[in-house]
PDB file of N, CA and C in Angstrom:
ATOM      1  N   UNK A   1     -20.858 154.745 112.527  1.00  0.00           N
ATOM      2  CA  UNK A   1     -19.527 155.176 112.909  1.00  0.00           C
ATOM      3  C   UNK A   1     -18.540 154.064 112.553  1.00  0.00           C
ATOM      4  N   UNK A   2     -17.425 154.407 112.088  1.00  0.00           N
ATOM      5  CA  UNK A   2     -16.426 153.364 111.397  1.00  0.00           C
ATOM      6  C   UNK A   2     -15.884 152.933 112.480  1.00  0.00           C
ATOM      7  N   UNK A   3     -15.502 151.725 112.482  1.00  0.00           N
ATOM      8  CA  UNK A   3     -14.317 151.238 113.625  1.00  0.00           C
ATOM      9  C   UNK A   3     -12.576 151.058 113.009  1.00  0.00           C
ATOM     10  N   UNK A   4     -11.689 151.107 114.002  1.00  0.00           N
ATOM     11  CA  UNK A   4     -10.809 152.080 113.658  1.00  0.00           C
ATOM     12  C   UNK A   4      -9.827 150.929 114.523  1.00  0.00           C
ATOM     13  N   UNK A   5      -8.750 150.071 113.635  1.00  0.00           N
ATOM     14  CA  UNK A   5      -7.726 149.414 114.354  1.00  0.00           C
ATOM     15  C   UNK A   5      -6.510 149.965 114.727  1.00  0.00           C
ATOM     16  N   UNK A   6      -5.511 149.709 115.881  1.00  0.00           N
ATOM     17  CA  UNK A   6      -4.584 150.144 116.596  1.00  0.00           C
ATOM     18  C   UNK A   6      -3.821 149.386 116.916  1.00  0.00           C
ATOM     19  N   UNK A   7      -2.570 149.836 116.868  1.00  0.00           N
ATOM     20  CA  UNK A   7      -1.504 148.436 117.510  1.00  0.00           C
ATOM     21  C   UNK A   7      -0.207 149.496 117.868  1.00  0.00           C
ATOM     22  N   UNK A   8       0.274 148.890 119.165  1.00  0.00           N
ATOM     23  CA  UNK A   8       1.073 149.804 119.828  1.00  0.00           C
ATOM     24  C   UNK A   8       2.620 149.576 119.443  1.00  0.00           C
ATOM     25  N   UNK A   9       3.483 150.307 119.315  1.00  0.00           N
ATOM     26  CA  UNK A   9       4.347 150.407 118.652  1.00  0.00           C
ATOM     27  C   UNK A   9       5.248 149.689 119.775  1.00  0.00           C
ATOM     28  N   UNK A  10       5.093 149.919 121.375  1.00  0.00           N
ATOM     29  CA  UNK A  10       6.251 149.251 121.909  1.00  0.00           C
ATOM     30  C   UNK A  10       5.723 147.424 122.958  1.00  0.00           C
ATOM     31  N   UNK A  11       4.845 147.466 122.918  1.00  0.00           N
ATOM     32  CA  UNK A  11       4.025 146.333 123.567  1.00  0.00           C
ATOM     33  C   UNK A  11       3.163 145.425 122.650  1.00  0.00           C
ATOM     34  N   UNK A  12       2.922 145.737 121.346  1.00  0.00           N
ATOM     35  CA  UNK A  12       2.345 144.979 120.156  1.00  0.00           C
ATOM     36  C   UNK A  12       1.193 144.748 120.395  1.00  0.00           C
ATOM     37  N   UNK A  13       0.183 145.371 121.802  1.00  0.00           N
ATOM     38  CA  UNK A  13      -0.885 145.672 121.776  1.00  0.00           C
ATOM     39  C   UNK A  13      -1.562 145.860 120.829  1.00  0.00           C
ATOM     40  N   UNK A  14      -2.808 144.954 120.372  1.00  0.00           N
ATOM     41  CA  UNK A  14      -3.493 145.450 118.551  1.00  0.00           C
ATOM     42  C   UNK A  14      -5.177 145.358 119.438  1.00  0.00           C
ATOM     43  N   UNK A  15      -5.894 146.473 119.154  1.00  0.00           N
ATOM     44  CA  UNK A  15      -7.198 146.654 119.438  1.00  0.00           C
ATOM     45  C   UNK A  15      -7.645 147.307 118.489  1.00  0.00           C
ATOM     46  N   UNK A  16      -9.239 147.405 118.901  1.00  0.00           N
ATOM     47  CA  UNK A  16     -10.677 147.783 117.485  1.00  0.00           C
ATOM     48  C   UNK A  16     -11.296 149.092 118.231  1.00  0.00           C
ATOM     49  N   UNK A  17     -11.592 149.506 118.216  1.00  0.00           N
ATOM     50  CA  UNK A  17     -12.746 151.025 118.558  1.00  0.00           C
ATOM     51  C   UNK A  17     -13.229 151.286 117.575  1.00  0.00           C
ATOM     52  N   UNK A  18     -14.180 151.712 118.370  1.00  0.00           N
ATOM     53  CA  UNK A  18     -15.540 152.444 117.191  1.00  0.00           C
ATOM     54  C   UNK A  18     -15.582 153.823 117.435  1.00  0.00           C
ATOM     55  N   UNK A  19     -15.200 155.062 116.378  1.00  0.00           N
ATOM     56  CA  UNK A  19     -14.472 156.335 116.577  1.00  0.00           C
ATOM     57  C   UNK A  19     -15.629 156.907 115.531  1.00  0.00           C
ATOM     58  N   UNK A  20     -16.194 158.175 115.663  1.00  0.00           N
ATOM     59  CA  UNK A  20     -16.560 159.185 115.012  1.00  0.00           C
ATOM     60  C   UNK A  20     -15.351 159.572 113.848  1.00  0.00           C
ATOM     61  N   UNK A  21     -16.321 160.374 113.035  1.00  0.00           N
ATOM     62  CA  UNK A  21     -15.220 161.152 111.697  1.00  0.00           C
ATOM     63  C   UNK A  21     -14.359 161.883 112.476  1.00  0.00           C
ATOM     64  N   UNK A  22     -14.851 162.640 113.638  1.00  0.00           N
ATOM     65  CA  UNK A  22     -14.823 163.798 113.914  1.00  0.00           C
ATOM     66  C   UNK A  22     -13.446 163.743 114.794  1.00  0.00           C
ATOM     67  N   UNK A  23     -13.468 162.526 115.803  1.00  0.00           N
ATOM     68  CA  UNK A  23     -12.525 162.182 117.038  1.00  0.00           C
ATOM     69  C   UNK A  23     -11.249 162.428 116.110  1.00  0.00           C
ATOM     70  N   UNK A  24     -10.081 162.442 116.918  1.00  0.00           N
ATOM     71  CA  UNK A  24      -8.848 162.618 117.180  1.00  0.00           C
ATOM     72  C   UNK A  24      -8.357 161.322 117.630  1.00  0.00           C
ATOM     73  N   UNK A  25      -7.600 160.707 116.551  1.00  0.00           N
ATOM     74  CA  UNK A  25      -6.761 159.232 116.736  1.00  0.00           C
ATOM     75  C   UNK A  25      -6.166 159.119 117.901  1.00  0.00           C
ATOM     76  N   UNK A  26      -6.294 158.213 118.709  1.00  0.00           N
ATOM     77  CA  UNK A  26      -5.415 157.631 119.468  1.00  0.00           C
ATOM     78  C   UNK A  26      -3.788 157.448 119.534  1.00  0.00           C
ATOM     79  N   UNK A  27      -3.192 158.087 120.494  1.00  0.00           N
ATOM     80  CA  UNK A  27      -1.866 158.270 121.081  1.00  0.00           C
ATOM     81  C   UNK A  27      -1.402 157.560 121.847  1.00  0.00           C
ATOM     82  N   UNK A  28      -1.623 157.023 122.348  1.00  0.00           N
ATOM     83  CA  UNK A  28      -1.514 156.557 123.524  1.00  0.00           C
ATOM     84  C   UNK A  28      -1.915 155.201 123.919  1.00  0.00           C
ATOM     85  N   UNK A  29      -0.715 154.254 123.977  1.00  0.00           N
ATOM     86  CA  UNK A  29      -1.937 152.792 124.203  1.00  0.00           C
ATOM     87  C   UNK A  29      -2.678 152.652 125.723  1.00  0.00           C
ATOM     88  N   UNK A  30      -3.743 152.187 126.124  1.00  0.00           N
ATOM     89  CA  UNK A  30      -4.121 151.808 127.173  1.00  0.00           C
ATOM     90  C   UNK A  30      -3.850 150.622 128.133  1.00  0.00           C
ATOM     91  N   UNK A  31      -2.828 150.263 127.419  1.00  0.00           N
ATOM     92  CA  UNK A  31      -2.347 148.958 128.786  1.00  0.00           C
ATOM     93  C   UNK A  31      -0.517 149.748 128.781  1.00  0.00           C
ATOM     94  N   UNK A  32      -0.201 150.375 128.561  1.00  0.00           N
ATOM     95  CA  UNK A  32       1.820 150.421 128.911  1.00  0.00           C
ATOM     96  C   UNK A  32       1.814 151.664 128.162  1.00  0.00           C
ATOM     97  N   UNK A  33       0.820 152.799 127.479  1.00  0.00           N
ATOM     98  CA  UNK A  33       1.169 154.058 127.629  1.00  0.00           C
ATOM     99  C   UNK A  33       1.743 154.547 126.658  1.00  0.00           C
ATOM    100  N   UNK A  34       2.245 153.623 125.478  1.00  0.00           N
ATOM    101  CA  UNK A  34       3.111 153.430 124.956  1.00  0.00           C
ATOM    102  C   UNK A  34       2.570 154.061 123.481  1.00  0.00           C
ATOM    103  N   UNK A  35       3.647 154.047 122.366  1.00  0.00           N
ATOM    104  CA  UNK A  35       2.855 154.338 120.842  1.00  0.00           C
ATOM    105  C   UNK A  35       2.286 154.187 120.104  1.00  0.00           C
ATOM    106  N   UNK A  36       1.137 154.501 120.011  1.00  0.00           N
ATOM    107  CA  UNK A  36       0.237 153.638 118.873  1.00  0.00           C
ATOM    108  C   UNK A  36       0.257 154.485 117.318  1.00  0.00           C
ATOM    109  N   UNK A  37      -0.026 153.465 117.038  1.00  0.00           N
ATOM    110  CA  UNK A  37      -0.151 153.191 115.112  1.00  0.00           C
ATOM    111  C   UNK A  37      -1.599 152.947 114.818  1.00  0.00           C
ATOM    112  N   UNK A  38      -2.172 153.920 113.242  1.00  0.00           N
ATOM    113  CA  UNK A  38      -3.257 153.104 113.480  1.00  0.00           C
ATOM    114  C   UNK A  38      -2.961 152.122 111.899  1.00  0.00           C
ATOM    115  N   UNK A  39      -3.682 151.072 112.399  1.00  0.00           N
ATOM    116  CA  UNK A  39      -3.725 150.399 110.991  1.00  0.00           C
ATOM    117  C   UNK A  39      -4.824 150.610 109.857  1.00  0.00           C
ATOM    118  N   UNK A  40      -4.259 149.980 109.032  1.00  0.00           N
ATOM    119  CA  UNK A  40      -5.585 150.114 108.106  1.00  0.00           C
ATOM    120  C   UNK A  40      -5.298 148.901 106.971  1.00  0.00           C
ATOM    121  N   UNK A  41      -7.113 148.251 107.005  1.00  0.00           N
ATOM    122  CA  UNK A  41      -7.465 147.169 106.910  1.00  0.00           C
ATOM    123  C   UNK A  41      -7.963 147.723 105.438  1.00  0.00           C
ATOM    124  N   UNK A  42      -7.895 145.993 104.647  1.00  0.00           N
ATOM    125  CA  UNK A  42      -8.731 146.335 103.094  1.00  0.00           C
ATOM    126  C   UNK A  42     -10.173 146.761 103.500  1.00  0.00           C
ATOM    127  N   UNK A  43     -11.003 147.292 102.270  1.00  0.00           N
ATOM    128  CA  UNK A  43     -12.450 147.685 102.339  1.00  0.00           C
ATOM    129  C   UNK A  43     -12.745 146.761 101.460  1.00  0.00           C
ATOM    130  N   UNK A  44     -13.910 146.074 102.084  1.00  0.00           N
ATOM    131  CA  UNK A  44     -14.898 145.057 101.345  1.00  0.00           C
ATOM    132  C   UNK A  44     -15.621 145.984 100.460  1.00  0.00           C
ATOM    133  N   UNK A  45     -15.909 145.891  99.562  1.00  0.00           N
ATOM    134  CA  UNK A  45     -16.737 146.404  98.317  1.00  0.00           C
ATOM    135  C   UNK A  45     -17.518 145.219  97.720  1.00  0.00           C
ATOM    136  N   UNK A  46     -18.845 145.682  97.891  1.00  0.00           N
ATOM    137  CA  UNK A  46     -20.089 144.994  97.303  1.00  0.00           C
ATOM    138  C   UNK A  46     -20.610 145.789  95.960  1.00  0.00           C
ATOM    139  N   UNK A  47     -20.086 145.287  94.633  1.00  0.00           N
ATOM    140  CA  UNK A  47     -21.031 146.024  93.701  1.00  0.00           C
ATOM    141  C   UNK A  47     -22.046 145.420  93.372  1.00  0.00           C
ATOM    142  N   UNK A  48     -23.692 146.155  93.306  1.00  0.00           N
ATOM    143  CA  UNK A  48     -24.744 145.544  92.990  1.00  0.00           C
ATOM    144  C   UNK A  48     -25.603 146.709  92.174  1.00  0.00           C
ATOM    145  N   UNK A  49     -26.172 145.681  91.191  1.00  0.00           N
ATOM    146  CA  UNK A  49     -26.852 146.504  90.229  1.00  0.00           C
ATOM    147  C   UNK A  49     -26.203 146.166  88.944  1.00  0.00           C
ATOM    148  N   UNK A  50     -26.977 146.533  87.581  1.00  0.00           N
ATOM    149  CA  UNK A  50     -25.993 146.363  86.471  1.00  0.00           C
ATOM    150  C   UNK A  50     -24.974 147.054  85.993  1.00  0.00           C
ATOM    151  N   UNK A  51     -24.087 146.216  85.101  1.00  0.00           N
ATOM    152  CA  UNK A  51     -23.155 147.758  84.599  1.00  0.00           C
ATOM    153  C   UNK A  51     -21.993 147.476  85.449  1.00  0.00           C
ATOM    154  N   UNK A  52     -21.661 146.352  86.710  1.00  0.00           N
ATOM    155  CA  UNK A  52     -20.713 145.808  87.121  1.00  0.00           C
ATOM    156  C   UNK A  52     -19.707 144.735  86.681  1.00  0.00           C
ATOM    157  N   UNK A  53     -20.772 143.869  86.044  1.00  0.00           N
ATOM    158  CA  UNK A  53     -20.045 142.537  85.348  1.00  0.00           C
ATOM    159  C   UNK A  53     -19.247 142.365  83.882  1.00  0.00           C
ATOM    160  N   UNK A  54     -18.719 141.838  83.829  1.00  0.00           N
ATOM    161  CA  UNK A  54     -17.470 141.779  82.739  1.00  0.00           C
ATOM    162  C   UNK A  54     -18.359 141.407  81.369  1.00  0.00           C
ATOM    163  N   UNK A  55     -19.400 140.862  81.381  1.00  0.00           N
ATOM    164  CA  UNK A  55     -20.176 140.924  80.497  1.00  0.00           C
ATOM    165  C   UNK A  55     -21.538 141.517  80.265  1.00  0.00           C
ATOM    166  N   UNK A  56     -21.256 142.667  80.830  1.00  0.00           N
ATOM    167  CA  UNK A  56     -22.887 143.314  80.559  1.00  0.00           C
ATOM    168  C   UNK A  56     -21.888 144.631  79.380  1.00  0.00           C
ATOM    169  N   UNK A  57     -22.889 145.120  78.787  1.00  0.00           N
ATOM    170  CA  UNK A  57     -22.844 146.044  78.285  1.00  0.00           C
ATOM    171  C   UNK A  57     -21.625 146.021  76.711  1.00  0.00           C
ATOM    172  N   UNK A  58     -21.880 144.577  76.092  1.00  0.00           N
ATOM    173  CA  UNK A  58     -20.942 144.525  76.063  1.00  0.00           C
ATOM    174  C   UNK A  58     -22.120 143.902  74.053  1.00  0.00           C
ATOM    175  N   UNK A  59     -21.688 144.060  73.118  1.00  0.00           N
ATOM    176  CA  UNK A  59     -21.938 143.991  72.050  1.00  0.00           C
ATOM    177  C   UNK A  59     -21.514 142.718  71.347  1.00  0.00           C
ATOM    178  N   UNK A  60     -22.179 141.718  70.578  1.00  0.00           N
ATOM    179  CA  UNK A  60     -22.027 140.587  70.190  1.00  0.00           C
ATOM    180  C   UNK A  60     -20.771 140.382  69.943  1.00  0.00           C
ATOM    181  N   UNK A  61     -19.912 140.983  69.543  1.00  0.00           N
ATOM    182  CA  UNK A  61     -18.193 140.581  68.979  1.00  0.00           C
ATOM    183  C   UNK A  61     -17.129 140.491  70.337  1.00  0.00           C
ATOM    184  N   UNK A  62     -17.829 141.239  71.186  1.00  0.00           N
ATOM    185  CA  UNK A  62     -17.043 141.249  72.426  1.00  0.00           C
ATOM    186  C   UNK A  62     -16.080 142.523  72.604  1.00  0.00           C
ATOM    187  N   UNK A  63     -16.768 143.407  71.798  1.00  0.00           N
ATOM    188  CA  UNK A  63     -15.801 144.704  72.540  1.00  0.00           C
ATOM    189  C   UNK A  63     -16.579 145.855  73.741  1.00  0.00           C
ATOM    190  N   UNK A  64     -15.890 146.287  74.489  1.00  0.00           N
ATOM    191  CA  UNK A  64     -17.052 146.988  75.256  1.00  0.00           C
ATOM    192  C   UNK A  64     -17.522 148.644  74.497  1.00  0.00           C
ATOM    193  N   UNK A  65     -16.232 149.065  73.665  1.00  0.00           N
ATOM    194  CA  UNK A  65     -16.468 150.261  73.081  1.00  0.00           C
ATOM    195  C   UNK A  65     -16.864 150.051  71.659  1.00  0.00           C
ATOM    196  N   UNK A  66     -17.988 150.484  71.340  1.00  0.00           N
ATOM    197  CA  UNK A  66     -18.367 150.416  69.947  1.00  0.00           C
ATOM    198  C   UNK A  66     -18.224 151.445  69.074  1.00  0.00           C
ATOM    199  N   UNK A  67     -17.816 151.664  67.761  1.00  0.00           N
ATOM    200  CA  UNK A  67     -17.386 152.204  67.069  1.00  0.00           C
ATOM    201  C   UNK A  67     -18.324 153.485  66.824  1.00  0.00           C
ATOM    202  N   UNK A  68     -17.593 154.691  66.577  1.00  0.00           N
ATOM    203  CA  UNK A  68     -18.290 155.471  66.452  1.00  0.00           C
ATOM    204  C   UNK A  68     -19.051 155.654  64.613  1.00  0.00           C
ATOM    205  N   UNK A  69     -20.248 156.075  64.456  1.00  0.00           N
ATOM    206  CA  UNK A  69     -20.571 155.793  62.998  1.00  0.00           C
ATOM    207  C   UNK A  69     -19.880 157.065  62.079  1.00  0.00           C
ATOM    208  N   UNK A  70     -19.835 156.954  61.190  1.00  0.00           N
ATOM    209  CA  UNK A  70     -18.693 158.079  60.043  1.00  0.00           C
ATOM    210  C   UNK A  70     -19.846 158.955  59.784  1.00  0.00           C
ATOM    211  N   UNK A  71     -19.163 160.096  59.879  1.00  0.00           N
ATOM    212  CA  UNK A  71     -19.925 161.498  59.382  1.00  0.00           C
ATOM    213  C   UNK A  71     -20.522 161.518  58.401  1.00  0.00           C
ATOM    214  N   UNK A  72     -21.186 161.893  57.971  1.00  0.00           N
ATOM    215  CA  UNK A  72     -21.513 162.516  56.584  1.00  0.00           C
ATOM    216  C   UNK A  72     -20.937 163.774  56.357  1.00  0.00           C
ATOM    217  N   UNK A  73     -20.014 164.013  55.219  1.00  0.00           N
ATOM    218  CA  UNK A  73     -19.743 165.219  54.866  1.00  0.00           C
ATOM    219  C   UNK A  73     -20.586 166.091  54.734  1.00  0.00           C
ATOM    220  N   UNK A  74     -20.448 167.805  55.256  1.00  0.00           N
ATOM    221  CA  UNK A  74     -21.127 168.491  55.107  1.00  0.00           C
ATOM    222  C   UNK A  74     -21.657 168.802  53.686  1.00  0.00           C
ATOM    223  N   UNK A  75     -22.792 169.195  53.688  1.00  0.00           N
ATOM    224  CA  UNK A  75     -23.414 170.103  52.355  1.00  0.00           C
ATOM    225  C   UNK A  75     -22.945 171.532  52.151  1.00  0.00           C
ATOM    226  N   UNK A  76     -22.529 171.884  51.400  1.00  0.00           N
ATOM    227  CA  UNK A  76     -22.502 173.504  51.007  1.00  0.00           C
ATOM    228  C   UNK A  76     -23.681 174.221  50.984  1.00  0.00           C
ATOM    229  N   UNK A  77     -24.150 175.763  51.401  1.00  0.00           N
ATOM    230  CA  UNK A  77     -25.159 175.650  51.430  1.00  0.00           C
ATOM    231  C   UNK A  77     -25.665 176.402  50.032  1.00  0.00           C
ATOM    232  N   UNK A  78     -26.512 176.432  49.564  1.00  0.00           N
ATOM    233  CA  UNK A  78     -26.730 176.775  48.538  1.00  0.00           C
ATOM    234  C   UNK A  78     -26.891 178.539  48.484  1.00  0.00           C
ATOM    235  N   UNK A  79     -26.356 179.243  47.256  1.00  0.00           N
ATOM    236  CA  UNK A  79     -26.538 180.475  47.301  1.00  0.00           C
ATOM    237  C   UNK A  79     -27.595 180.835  47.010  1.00  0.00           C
ATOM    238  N   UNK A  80     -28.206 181.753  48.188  1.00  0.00           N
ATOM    239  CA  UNK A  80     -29.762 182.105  48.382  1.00  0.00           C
ATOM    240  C   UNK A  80     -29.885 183.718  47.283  1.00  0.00           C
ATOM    241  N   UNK A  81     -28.441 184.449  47.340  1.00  0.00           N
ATOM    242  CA  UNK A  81     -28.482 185.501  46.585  1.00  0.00           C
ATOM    243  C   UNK A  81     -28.701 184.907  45.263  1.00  0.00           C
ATOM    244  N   UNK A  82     -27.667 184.107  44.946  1.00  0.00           N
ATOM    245  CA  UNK A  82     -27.164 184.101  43.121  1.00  0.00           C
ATOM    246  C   UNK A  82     -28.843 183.342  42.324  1.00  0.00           C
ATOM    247  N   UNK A  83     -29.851 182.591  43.566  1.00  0.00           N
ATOM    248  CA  UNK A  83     -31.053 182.304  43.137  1.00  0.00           C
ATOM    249  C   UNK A  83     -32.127 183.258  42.937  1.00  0.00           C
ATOM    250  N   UNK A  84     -31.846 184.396  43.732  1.00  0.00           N
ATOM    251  CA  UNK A  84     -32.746 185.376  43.946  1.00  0.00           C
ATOM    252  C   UNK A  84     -32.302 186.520  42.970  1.00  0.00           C
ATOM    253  N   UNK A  85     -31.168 186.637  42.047  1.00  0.00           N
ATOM    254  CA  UNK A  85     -31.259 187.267  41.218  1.00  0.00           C
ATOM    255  C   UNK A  85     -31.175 186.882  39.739  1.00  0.00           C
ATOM    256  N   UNK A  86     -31.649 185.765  39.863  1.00  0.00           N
ATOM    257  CA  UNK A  86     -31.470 185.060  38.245  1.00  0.00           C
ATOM    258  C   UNK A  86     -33.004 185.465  38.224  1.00  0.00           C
TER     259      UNK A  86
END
């Protein structure tokens, strides 16, 4: 369950709770009754595993996108009639 900061709009009351998805934010401060706000704090993010770092995936010259290789022009296909009636 996430915990969930608060700070009251007329007493500067700032508290932490630990709230379900589900609950209904807080109204009401508990010391003067008063308005609360909720805040919201940065999220720590841990990336782990590869495919995060500035140098993975990444091709001797140093670009991360590598070039796509050139088509080969199509073949025509050969006429199966004009062989079959010679």
């Amino acid at each position: 369950m996430p915990t969930y900061a608060y700070a009251c709009k007329d007493c500067s009351h700032a508290f932490e709770i630990v709230q379900s998805f589900t609950d209904s934010s807080l109204t009401s401060c508990p010391e003067c009754e008063g308005t609360l706000r909720k805040k919201f704090n940065s999220v720590g993010v841990v990336f782990k595993g590869s495919g995060f770092y500035r140098t993975d995936s990444r091709d001797s010259k140093g670009s991360s996108v590598s070039p796509a290789p050139a088509a080969a022009p199509a073949a025509a296909p050969a006429p199966a009639a004009a062989a079959a009636a010679s």
